[in-house]
Protein backbone atom coordinates (compact mmCIF):
# COMPACT_ATOMS: atom_id res chain seq x y z
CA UNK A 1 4.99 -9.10 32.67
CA UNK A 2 5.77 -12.55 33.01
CA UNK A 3 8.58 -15.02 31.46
CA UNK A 4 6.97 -17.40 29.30
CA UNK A 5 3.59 -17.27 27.78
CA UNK A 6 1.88 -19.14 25.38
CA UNK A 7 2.10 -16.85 22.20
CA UNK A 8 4.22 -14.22 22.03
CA UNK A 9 3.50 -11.52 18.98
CA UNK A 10 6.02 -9.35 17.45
CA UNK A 11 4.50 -5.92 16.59
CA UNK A 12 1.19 -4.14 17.65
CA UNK A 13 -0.10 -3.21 14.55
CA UNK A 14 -3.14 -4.24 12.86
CA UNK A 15 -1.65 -7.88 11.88
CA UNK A 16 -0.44 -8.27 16.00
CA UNK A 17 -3.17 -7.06 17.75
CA UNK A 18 -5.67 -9.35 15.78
CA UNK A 19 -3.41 -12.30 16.35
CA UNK A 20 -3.32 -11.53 20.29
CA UNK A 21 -7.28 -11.27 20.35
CA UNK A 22 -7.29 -14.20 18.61
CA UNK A 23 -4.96 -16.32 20.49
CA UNK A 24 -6.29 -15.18 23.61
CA UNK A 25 -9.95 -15.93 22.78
CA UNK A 26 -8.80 -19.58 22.29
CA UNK A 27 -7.53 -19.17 26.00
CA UNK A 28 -4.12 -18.70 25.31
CA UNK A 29 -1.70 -16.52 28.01
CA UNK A 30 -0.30 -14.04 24.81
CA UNK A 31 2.08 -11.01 25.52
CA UNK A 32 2.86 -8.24 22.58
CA UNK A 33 5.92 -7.08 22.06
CA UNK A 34 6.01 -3.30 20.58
CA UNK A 35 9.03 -1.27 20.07
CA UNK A 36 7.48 1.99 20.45
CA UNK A 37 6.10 3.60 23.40
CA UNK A 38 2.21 2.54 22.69
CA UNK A 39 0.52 0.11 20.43
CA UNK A 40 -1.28 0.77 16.83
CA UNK A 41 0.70 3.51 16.17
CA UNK A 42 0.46 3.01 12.42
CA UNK A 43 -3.30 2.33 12.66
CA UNK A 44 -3.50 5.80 13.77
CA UNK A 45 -2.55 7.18 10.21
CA UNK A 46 -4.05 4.75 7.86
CA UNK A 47 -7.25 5.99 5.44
CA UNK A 48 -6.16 9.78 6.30
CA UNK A 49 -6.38 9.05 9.94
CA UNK A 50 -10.01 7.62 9.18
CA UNK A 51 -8.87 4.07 9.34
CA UNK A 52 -10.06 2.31 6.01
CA UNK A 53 -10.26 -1.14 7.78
CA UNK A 54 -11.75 -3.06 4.96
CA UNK A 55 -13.15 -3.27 0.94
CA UNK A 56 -16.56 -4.86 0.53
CA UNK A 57 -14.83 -5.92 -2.65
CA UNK A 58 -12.52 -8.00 -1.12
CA UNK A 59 -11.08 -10.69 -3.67
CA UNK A 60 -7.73 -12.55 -3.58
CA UNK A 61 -7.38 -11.46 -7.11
CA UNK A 62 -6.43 -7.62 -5.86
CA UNK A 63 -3.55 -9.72 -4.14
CA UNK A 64 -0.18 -10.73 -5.57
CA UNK A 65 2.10 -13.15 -3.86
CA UNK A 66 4.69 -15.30 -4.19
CA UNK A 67 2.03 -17.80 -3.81
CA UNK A 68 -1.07 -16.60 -5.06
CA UNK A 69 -2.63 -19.75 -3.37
CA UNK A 70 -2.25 -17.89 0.09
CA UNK A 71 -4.52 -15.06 0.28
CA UNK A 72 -7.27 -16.93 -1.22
CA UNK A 73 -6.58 -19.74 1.70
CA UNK A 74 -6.44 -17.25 4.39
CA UNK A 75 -10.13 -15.79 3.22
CA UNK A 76 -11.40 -18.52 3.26
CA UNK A 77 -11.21 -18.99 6.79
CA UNK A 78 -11.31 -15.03 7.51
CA UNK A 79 -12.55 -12.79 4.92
CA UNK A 80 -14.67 -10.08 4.25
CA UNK A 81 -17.85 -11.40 6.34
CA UNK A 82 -15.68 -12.39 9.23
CA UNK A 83 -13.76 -8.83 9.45
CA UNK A 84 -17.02 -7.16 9.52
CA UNK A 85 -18.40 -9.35 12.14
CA UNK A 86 -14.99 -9.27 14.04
CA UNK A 87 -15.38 -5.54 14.21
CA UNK A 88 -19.13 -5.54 14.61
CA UNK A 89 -18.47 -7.77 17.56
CA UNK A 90 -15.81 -4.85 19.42
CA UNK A 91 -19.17 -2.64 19.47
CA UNK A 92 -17.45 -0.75 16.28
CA UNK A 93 -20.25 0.38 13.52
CA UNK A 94 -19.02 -0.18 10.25
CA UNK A 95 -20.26 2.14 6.68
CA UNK A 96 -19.04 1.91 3.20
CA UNK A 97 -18.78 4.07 0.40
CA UNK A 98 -19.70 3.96 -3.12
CA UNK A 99 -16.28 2.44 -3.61
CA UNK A 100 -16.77 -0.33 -1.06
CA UNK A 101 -14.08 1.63 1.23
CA UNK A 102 -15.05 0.62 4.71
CA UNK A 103 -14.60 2.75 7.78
CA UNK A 104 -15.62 3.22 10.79
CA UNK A 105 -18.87 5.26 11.38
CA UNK A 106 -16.88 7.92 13.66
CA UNK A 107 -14.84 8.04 10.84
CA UNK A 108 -11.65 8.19 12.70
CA UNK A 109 -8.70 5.39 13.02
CA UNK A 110 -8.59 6.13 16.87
CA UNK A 111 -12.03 4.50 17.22
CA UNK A 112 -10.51 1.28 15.85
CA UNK A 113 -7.48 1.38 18.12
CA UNK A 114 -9.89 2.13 21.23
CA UNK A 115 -11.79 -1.25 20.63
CA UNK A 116 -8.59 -2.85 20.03
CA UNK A 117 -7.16 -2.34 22.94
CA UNK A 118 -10.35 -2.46 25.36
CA UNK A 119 -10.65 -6.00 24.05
CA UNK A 120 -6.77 -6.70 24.45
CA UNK A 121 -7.40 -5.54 27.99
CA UNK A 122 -11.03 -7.77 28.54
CA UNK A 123 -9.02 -10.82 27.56
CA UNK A 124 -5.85 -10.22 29.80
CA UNK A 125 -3.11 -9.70 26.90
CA UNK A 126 -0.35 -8.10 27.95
CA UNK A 127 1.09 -5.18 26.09
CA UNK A 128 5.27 -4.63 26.65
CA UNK A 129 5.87 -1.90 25.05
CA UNK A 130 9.81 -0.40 24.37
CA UNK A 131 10.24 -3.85 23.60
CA UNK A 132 12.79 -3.84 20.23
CA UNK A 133 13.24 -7.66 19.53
CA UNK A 134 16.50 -7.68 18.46
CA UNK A 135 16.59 -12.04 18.20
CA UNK A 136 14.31 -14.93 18.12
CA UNK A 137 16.19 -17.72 19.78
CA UNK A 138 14.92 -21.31 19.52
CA UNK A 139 14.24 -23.59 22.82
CA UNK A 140 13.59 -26.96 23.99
CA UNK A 141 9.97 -25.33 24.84
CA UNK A 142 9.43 -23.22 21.95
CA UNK A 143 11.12 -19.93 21.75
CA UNK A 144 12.85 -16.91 23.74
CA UNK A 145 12.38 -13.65 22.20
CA UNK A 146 15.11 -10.81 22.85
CA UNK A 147 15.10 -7.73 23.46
CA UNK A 148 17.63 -5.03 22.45
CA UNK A 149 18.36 -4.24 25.69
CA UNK A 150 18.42 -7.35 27.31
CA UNK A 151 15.31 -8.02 28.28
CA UNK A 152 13.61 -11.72 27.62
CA UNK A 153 10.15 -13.52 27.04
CA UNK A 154 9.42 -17.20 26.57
CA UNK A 155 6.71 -18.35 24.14
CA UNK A 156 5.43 -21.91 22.61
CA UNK A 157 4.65 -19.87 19.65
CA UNK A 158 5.43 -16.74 17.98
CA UNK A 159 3.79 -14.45 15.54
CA UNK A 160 6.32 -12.40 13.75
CA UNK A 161 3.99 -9.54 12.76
CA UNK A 162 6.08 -6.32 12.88
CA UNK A 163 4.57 -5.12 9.59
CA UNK A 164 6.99 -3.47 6.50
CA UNK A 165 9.38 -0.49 6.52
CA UNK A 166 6.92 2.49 4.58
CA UNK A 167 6.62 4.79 7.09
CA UNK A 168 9.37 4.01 9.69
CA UNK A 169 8.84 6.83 11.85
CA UNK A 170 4.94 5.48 12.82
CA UNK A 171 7.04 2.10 13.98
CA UNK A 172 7.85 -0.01 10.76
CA UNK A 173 11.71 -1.04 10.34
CA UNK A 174 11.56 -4.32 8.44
CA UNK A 175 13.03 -5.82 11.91
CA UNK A 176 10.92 -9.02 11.28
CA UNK A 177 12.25 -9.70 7.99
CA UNK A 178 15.43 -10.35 9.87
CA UNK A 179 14.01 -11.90 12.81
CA UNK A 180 12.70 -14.64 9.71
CA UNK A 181 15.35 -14.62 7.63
CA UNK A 182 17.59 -16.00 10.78
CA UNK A 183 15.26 -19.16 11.04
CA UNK A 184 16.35 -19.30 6.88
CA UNK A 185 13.57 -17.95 5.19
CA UNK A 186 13.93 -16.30 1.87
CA UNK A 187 13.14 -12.57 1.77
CA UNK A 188 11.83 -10.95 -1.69
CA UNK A 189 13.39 -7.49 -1.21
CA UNK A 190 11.48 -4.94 0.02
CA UNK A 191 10.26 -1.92 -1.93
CA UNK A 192 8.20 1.06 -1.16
CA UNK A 193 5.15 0.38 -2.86
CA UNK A 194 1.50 3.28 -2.89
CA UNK A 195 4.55 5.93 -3.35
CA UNK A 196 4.90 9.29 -5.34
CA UNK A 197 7.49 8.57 -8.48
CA UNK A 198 10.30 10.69 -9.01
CA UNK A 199 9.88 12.57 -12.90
CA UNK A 200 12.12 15.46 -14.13
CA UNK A 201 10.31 17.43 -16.83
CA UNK A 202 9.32 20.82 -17.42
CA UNK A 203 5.70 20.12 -17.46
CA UNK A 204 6.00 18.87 -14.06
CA UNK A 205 8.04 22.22 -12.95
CA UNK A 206 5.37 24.69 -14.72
CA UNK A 207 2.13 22.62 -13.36
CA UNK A 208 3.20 21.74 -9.50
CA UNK A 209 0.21 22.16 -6.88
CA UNK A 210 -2.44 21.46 -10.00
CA UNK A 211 -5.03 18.61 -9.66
CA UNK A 212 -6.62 16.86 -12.21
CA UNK A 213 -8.60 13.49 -12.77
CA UNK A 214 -6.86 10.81 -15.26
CA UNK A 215 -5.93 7.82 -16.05
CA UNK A 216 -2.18 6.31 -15.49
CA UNK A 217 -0.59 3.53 -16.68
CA UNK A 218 3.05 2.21 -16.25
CA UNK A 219 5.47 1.30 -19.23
CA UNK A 220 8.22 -0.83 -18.58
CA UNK A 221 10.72 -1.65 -21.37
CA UNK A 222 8.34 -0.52 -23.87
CA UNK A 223 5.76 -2.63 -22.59
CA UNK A 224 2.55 -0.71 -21.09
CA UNK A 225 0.78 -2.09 -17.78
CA UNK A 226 -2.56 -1.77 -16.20
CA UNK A 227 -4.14 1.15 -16.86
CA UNK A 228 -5.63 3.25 -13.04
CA UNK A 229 -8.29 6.33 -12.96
CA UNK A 230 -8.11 8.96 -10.12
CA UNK A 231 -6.67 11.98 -9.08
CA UNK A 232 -3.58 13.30 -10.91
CA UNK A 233 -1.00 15.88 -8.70
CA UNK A 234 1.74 17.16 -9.96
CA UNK A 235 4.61 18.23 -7.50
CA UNK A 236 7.85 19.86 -7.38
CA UNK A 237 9.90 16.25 -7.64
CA UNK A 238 7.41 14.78 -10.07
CA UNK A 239 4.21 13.19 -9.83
CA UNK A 240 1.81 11.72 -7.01
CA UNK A 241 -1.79 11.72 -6.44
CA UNK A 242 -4.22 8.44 -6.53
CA UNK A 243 -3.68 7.47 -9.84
CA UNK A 244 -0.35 7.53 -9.16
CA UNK A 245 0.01 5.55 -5.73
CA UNK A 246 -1.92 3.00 -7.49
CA UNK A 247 0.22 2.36 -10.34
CA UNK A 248 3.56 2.54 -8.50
CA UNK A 249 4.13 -0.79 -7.38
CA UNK A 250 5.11 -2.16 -10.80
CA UNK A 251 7.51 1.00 -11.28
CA UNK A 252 9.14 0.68 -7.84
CA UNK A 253 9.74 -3.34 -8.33
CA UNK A 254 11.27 -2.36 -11.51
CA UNK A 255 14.01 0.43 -10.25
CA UNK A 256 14.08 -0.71 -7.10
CA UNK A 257 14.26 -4.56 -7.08
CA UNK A 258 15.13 -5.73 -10.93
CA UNK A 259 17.46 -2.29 -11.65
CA UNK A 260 15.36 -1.45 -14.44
CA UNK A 261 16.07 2.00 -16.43
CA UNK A 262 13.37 1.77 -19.03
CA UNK A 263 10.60 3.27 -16.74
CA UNK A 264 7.47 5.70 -17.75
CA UNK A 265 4.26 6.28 -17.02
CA UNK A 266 1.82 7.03 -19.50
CA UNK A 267 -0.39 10.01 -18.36
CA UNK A 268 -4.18 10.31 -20.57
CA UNK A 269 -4.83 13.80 -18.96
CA UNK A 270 -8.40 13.74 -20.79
CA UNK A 271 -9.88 10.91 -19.97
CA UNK A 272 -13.70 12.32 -20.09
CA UNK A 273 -13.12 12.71 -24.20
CA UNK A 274 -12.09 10.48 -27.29
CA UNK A 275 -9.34 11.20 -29.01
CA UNK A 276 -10.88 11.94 -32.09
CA UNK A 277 -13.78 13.95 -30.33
CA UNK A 278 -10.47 16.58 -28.17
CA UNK A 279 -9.00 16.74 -31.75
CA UNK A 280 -12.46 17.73 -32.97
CA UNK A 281 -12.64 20.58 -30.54
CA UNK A 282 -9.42 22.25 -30.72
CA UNK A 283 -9.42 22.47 -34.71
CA UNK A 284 -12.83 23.98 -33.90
CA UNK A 285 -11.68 26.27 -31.23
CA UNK A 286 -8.73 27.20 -33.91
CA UNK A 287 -11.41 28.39 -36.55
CA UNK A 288 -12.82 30.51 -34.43
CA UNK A 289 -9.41 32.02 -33.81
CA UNK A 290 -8.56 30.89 -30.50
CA UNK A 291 -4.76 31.48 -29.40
CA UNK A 292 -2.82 28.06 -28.76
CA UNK A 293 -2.85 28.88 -24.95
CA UNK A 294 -6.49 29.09 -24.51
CA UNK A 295 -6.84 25.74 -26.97
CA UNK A 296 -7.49 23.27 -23.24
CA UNK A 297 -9.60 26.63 -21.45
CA UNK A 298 -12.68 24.47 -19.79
CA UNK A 299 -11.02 21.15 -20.13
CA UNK A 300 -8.04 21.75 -18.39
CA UNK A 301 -6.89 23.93 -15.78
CA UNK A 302 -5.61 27.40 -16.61
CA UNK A 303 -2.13 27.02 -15.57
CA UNK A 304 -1.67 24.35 -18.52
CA UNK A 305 -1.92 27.43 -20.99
CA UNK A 306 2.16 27.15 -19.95
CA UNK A 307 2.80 24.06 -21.63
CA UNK A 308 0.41 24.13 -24.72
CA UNK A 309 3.21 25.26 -26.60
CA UNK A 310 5.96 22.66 -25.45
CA UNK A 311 3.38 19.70 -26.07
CA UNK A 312 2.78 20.72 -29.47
CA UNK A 313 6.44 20.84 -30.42
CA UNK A 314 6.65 17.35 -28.33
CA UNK A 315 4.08 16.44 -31.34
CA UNK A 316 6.34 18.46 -33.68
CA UNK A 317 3.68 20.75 -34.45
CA UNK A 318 5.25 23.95 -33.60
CA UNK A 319 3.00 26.83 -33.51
CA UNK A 320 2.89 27.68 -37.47
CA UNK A 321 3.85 24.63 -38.88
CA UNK A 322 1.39 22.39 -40.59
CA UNK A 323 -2.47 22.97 -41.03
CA UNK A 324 -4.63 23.88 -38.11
CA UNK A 325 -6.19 19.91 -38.52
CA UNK A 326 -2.63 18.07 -38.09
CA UNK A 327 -1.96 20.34 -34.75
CA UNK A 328 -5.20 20.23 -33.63
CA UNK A 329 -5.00 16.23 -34.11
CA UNK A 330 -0.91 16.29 -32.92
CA UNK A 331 -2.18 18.37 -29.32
CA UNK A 332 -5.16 15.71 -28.89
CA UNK A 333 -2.66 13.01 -28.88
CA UNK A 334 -0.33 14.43 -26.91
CA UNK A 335 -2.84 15.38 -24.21
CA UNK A 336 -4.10 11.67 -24.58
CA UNK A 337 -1.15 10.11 -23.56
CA UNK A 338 1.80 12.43 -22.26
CA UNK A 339 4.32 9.98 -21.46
CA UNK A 340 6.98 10.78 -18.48
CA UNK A 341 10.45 8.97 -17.48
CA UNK A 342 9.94 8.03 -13.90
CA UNK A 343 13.55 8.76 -12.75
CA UNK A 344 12.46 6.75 -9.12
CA UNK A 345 10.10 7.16 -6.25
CA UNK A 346 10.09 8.99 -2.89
CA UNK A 347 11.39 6.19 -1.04
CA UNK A 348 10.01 4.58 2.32
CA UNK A 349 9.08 8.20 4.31
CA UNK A 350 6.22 8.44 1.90
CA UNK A 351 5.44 4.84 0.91
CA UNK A 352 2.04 3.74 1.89
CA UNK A 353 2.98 -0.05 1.87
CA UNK A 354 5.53 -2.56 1.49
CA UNK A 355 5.91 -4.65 -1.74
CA UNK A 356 7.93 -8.08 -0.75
CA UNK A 357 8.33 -9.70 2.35
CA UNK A 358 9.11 -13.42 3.44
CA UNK A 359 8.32 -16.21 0.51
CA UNK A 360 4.74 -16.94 0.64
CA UNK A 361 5.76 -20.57 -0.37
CA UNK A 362 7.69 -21.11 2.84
CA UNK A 363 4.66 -20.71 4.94
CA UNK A 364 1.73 -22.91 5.25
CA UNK A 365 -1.57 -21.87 3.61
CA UNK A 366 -4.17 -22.98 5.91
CA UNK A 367 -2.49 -21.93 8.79
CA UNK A 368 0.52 -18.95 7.94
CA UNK A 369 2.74 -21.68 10.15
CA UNK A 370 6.19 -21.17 8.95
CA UNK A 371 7.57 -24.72 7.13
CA UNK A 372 11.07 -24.05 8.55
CA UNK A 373 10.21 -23.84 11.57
CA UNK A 374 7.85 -25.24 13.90
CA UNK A 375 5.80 -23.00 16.33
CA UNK A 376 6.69 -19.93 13.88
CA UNK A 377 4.24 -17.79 12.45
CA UNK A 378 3.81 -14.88 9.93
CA UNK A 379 1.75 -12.62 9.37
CA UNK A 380 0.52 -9.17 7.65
CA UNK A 381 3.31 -7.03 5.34
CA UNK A 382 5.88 -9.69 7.20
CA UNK A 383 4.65 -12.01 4.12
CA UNK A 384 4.99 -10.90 0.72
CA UNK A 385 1.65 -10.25 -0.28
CA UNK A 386 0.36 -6.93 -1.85
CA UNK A 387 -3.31 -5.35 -2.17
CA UNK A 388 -4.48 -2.68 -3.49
CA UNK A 389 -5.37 1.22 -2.12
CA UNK A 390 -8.88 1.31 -0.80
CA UNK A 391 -8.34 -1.07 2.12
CA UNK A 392 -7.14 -4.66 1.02
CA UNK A 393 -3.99 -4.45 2.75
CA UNK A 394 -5.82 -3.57 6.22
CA UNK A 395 -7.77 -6.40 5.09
CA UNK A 396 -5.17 -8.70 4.64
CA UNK A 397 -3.21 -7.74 8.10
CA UNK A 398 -6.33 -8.33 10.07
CA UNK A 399 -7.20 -12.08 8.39
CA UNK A 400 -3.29 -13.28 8.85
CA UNK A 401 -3.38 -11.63 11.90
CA UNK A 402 -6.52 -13.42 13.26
CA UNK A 403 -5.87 -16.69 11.51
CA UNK A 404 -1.70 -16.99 12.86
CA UNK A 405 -3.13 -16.04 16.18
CA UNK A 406 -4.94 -19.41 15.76
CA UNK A 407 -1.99 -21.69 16.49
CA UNK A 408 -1.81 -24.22 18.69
């Protein structure tokens, strides 16, 4: 390795490695610098260890930001068409699902990290990994990034793209919120975000290891949020599954970041009937003399025979009281939307992403150039900007990546 290069790049995710490419493809002498032992550690995991690079969907509107301006401005110049190509381009065959999920036809995330680094290598980046930058120091020329143990590179630029802290044992600290936050920049506090939530109730206890599809939406001081369909788990400490990752974010901003109590989600565990059509069913399943345990037998699975009972006193329907219609009609509602205290969430070991990050405001659109600072860039989770499951957020790390890696 040598002292000073043109662009130096903080992290070896996704986010890093497209900004080296792209710096060095614009002839650039770039160096990463990784604090584990080998790039794209992270990579390895994401999509179940299939790598979901991309969504065919891709919109700024799945994005929130500090400045929703942002993600739109970075897709412009790299978005769905580019990523594809970019890819394309490494020799990498692309297929999507019915969803729009995109992967990569081996279907495996080390595919993606081969191609990665083969075209690191092509282009002469060089790789220093065990490199924990512990400061950013500004210099006449630009910048001297150091290391914890002493160790010291010289850049022009800098791409601070170290990613978020969910899963801190594949490489992600938060280090580069620091790293920003020295040169002044304002840092929305970070919260797990795509996490399991934290729910003490009985029905939770009696149902852990079922599986069910339905659809989940948050409440937050009495106010209920957007609605998500998909798989349902229930666990020993609560609640997790798709449905759930997806509608987390709000929740965890809420405990986590504004100290908000007041926190449900609102569980329809039916979602394939109407109201009216469930209540329907069970008063005629109670005609023909059906116990109360075997009322959801074919809709729902067995093991919910257990809490039959407890949701109709929930609906204060007690098994006796009032006509077979009102508990037939009290059990359909309940089942339609079971509402549970979410108590917290499972914290950064099983967080999928990072909600918050540096101020999109205090970067430049066009360019992810940081206005504090000249020669600074940011890019990926670094920035607070969120996506969605199915992709966007591997979306969004490889256009910031590839569009900071731009600077001159």
């Amino acid at each position: 390795m040598r002292d000073t290069y043109d662009l130096a790049v903080v992290g070896a995710g996704a986010a890093g490695l497209a900004a080296a490419i792209s710096g060095a493809r614009r002839g650039a002498s770039v160096v990463v610098l990784e604090r584990l032992a080998r790039a794209g550690k992270k990579l390895l995991a994401t999509g179940g260890g299939r790598s979901n690079l991309l969504n065919d969907n891709l919109s700024a509107s799945a994005f929130t930001s500090t400045d929703p301006g942002l993600v739109s401005s970075v897709f412009d110049r790299f978005g769905r068409t580019e990523i594809r190509g970019f890819f394309e381009g490494l020799g990498l065959p692309l297929q999507a699902d019915e969803s729009g999920r995109v992967y990569p036809a081996t279907n495996q995330a080390s595919s993606v990290l081969k191609v990665l680094e083969l075209e690191t290598g092509r282009l002469g980046v060089a790789v220093e990994a065990g490199f924990e930058a512990e400061r950013v120091d500004a210099s006449s020329g630009g910048f001297s990034v150091v290391a914890a143990d002493g160790r010291k590179v010289g850049a022009r630029i800098v791409v601070l793209a170290g990613g978020g802290r969910s899963y801190p044992a594949l490489g992600s600290n938060g280090s580069c919120y620091r790293l920003a936050a020295a040169f002044g920049h304002r840092i929305v506090s970070p919260v797990p975000s795509a996490v399991p939530l934290v729910i003490k109730d009985r029905m939770c206890h009696f149902l852990q290891g079922q599986k069910l599809r339905a659809r989940v939406a948050s409440k937050i001081g009495g106010r209920l949020g957007r609605t998500y369909e998909g798989e349902l788990l229930f666990t020993q400490f609560g609640l997790s599954g798709t449905a759930i990752l997806d509608v987390s974010e709000s929740l965890s901003v809420a405990l986590n970041r504004e100290g908000k109590k007041d926190t449900a989600v609102v569980v329809d565990l039916v979602p394939f009937m109407a109201e009216e059509d469930l209540a329907a069913e069970f008063s005629r399943r109670q005609d023909a003399g059906w116990a109360v345990k075997d009322l959801a037998a074919g809709l729902l699975p067995e093991k919910f025979a257990l809490v039959l009972p407890q949701l109709l006193r929930e609906a204060d329907f007690p098994e006796g009281k009032g006509s077979k219609g009102e508990a037939a009609r009290g059990l359909a509602a309940a089942l339609k939307a079971r509402e549970f205290r979410v108590l917290g969430t499972r914290g950064w070991n099983e967080a999928e992403f990072t909600s918050g990050g540096v101020d999109g405001r205090e970067v430049k659109p066009r360019t992810l150039e940081s206005k504090l600072r000249q020669g600074l860039y940011l890019a990926g989770e670094v920035l607070d900007v969120q996506g969605g499951r199915g992709g966007y957020n591997l979306a969004w790390a490889w256009a910031s990546g590839f569009v900071a890696g731009l600077a001159e």
